[in-house]
N, C-alpha and C. Protein backbone atom coordinates (compact mmCIF):
# COMPACT_ATOMS: atom_id res chain seq x y z
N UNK A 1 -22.65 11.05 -83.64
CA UNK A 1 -23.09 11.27 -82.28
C UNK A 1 -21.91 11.14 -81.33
N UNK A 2 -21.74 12.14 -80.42
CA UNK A 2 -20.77 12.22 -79.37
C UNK A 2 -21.12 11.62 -78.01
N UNK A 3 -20.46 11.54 -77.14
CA UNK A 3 -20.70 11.58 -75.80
C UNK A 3 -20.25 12.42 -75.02
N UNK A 4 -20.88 12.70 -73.77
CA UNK A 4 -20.53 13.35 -72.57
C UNK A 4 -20.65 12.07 -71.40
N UNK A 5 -19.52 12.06 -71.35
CA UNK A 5 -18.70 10.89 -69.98
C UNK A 5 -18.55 11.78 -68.75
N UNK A 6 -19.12 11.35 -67.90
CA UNK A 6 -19.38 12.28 -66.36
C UNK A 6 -19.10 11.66 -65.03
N UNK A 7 -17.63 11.56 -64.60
CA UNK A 7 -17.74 10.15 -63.23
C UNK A 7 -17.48 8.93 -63.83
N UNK A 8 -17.37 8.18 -63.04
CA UNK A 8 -17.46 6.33 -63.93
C UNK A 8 -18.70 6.36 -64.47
N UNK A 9 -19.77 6.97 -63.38
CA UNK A 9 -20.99 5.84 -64.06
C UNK A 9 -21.60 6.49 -65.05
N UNK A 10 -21.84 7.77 -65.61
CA UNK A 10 -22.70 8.34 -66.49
C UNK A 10 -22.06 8.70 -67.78
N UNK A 11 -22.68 8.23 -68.72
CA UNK A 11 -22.19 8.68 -70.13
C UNK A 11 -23.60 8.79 -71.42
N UNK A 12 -23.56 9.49 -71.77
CA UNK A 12 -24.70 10.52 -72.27
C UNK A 12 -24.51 10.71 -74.12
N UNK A 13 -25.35 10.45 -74.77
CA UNK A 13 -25.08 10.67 -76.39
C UNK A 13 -25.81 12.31 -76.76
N UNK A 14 -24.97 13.00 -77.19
CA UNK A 14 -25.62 13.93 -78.18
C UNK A 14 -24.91 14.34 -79.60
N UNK A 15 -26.01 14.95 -79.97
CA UNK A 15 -25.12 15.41 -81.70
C UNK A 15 -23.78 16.00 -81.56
N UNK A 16 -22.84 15.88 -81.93
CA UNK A 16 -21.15 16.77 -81.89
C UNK A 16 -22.08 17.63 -81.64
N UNK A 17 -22.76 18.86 -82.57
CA UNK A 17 -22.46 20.28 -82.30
C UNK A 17 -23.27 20.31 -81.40
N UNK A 18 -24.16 19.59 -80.65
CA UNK A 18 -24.92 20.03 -79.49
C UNK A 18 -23.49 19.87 -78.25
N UNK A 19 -22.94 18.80 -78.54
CA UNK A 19 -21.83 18.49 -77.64
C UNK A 19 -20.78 19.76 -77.50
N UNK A 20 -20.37 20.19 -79.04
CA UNK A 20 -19.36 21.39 -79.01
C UNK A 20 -20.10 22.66 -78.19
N UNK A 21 -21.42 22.83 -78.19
CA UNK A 21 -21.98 24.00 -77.31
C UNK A 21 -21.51 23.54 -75.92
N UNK A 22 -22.28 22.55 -75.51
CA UNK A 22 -21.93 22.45 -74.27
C UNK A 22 -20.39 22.24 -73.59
N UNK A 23 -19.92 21.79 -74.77
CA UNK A 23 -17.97 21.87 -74.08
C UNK A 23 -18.09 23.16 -73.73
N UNK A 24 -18.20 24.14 -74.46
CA UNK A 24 -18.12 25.76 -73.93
C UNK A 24 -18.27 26.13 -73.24
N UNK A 25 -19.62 25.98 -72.85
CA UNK A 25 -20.66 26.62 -71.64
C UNK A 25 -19.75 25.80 -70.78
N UNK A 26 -19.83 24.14 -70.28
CA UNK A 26 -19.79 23.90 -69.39
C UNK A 26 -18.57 24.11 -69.00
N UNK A 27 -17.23 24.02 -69.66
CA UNK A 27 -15.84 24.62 -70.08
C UNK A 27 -15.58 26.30 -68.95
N UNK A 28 -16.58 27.10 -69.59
CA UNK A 28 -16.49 28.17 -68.79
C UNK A 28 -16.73 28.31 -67.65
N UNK A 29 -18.04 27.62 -66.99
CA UNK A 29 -18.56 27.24 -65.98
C UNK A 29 -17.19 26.74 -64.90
N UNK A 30 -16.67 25.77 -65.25
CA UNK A 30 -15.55 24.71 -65.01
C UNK A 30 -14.33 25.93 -64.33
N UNK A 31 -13.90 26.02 -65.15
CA UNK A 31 -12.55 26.90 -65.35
C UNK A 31 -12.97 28.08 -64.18
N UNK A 32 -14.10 28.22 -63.97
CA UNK A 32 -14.26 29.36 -62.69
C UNK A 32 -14.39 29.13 -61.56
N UNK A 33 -14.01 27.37 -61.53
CA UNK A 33 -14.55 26.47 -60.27
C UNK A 33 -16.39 26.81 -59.66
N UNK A 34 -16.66 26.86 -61.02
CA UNK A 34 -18.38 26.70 -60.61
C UNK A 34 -18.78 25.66 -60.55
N UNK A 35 -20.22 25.31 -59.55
CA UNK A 35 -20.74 24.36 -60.03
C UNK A 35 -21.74 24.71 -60.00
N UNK A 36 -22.96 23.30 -60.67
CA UNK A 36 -23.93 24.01 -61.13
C UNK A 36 -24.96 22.71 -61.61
N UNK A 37 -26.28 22.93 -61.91
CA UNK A 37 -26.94 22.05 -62.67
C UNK A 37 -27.14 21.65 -63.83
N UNK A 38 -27.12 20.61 -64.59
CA UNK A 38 -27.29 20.49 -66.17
C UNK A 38 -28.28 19.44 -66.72
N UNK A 39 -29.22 19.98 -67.61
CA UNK A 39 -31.03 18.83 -67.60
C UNK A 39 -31.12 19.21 -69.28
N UNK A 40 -31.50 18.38 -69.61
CA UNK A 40 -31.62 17.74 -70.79
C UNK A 40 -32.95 16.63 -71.13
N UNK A 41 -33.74 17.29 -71.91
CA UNK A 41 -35.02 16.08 -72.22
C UNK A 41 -34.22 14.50 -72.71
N UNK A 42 -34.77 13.63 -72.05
CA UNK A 42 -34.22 12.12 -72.47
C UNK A 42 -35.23 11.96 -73.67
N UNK A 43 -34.17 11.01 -74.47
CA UNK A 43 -34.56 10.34 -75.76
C UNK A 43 -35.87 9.61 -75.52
N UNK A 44 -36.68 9.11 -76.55
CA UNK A 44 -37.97 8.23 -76.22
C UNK A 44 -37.52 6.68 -75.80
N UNK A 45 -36.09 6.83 -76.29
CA UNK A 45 -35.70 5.12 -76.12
C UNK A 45 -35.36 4.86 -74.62
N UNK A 46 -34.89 6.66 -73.79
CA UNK A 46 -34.80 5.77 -72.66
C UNK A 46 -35.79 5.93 -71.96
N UNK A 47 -36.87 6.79 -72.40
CA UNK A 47 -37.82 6.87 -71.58
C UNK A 47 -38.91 8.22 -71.64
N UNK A 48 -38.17 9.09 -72.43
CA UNK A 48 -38.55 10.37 -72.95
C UNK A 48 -38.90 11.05 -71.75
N UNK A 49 -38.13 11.13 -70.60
CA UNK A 49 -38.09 11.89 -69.97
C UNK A 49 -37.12 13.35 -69.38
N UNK A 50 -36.96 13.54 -68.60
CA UNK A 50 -35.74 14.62 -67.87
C UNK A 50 -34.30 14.21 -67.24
N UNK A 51 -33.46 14.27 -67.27
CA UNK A 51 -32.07 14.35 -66.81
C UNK A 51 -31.17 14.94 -66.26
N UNK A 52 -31.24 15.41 -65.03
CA UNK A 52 -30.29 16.27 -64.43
C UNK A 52 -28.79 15.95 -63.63
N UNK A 53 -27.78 16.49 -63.85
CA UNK A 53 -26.82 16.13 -63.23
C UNK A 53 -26.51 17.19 -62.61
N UNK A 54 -25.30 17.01 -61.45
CA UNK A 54 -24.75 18.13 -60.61
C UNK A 54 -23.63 18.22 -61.43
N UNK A 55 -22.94 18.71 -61.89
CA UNK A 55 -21.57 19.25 -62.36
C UNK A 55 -20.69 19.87 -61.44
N UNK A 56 -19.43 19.17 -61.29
CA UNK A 56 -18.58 20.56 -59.99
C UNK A 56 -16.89 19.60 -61.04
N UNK A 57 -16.56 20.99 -60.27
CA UNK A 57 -15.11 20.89 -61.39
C UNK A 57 -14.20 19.59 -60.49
N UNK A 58 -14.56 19.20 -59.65
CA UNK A 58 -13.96 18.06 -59.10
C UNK A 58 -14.39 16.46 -60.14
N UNK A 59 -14.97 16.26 -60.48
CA UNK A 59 -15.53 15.11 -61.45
C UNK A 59 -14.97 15.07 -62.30
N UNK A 60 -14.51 13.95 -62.70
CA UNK A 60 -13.73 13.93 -64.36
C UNK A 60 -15.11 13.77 -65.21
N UNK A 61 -14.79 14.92 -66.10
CA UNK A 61 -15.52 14.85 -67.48
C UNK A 61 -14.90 14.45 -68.82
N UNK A 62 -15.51 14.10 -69.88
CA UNK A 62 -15.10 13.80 -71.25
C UNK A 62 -16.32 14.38 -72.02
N UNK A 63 -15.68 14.84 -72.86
CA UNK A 63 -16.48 15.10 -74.16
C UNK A 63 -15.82 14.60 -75.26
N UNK A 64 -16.61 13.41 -76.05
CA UNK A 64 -16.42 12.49 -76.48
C UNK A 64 -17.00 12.58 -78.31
N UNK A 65 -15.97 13.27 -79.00
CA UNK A 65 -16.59 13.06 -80.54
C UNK A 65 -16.55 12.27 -81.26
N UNK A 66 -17.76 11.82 -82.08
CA UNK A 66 -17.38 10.73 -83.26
C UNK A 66 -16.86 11.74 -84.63
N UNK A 67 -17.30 12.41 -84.75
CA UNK A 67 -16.12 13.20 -86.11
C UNK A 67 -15.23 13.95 -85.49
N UNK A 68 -14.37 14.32 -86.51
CA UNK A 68 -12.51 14.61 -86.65
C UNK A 68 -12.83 16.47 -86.49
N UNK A 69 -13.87 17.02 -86.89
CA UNK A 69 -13.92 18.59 -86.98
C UNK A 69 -14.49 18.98 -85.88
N UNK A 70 -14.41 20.44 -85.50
CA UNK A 70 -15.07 21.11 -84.13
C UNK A 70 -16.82 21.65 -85.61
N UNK A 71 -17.47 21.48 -85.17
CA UNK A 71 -18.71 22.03 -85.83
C UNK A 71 -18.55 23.22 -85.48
N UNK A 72 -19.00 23.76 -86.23
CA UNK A 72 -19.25 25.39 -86.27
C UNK A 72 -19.94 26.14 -85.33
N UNK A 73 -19.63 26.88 -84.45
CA UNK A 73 -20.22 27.51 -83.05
C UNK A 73 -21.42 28.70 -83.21
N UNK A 74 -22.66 28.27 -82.94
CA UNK A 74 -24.03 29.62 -83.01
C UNK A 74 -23.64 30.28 -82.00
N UNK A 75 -23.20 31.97 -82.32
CA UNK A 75 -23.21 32.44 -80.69
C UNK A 75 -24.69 32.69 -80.32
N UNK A 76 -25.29 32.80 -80.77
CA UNK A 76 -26.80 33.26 -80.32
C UNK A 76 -26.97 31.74 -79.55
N UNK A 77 -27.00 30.67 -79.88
CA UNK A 77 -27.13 29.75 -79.05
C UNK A 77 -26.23 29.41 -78.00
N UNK A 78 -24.95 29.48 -77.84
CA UNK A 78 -23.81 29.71 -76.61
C UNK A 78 -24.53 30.37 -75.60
N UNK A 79 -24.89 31.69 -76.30
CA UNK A 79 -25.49 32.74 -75.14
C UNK A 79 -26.77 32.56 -74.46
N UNK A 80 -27.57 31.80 -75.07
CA UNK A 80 -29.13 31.75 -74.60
C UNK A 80 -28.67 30.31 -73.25
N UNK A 81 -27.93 29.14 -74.11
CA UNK A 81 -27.36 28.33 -73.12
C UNK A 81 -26.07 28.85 -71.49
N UNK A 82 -25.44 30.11 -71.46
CA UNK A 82 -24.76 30.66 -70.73
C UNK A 82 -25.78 31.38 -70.10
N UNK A 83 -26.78 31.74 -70.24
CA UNK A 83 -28.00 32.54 -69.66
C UNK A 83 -28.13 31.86 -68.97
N UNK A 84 -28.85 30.46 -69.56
CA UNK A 84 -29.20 29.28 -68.26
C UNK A 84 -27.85 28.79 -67.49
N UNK A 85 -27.24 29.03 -67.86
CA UNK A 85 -26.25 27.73 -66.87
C UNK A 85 -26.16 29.13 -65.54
N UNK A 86 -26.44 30.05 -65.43
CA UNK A 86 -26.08 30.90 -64.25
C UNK A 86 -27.50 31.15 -63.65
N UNK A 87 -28.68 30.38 -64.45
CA UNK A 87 -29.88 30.37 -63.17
C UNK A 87 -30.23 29.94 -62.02
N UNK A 88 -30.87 29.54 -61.43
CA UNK A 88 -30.97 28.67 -60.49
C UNK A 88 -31.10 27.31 -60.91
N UNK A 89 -32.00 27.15 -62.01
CA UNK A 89 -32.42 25.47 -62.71
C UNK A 89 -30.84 25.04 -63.36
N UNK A 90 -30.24 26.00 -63.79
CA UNK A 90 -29.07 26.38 -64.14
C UNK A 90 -28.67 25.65 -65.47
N UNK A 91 -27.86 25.07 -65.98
CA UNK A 91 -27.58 24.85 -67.70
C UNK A 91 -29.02 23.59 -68.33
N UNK A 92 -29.36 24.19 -69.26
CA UNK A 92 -30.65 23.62 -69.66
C UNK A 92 -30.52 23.69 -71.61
N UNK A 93 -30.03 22.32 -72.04
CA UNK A 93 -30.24 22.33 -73.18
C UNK A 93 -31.57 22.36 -73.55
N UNK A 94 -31.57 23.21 -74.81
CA UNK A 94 -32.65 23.75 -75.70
C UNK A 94 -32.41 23.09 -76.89
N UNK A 95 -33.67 23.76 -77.79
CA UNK A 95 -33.02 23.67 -79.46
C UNK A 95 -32.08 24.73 -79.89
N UNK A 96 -31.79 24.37 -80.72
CA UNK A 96 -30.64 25.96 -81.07
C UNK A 96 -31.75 26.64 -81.68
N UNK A 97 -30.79 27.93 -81.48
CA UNK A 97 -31.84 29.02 -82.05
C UNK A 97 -30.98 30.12 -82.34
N UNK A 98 -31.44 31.30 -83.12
CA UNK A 98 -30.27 32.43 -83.50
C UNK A 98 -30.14 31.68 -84.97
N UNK A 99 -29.08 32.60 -85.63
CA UNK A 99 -28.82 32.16 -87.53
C UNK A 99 -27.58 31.29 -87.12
N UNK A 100 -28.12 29.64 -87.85
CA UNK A 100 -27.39 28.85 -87.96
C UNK A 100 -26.08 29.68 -89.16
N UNK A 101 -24.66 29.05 -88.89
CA UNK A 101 -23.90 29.31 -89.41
C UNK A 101 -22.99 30.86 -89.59
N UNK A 102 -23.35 31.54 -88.29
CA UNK A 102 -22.66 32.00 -87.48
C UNK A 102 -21.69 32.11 -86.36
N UNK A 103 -20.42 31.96 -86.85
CA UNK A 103 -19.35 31.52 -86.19
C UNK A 103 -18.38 32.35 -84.91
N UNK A 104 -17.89 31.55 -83.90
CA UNK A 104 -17.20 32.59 -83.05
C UNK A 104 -16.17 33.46 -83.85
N UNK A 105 -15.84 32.91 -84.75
CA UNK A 105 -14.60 33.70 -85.61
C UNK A 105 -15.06 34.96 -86.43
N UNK A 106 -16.20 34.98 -86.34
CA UNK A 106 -16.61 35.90 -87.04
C UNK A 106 -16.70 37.30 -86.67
């Protein structure tokens, strides 16, 4: 399990490869000086609810892995997540979806 470190005060656990999607998306987002929204269902432990943050390329971020490898990238899931991050509700983790083990290199 990774983290996403956001500001001093917020720091956030998800799986590496849910984490490696979102380095991307939010990566691209970033790099264009966008900003934007990002919501995520909370775990049952903290409450099993919703989570939204503002993202703007002024905030120090971290993306934070516990393993040594980049996991393998779904573009079908990149893209369904880059769909949302340019809505209005704007980046909205999902489940993945598309054929696992389909790579950007490919």
């Amino acid at each position: 399990m990774g983290k996403l470190l956001y500001g001093p005060a917020i720091e956030v656990i998800f799986d590496d490869r849910v984490l490696a999607h979102l380095q991307l998306v939010i990566g691209l987002k970033l790099r264009r000086g966008e900003s934007f929204f990002f919501s995520w269902r909370d775990e049952q432990s903290v409450g099993d609810g919703r989570s939204v943050i503002w993202l703007d390329p002024s905030i120090p971020l971290v993306f934070r892995y516990n393993g040594g490898r980049m996991p393998r990238i779904n573009r079908e899931w990149l893209e369904v997540m880059t769909q949302s991050s340019n809505s209005a509700q704007g980046l909205q983790l999902t489940e993945e979806v598309g054929a696992l083990g389909r790579t950007t290199e490919e």
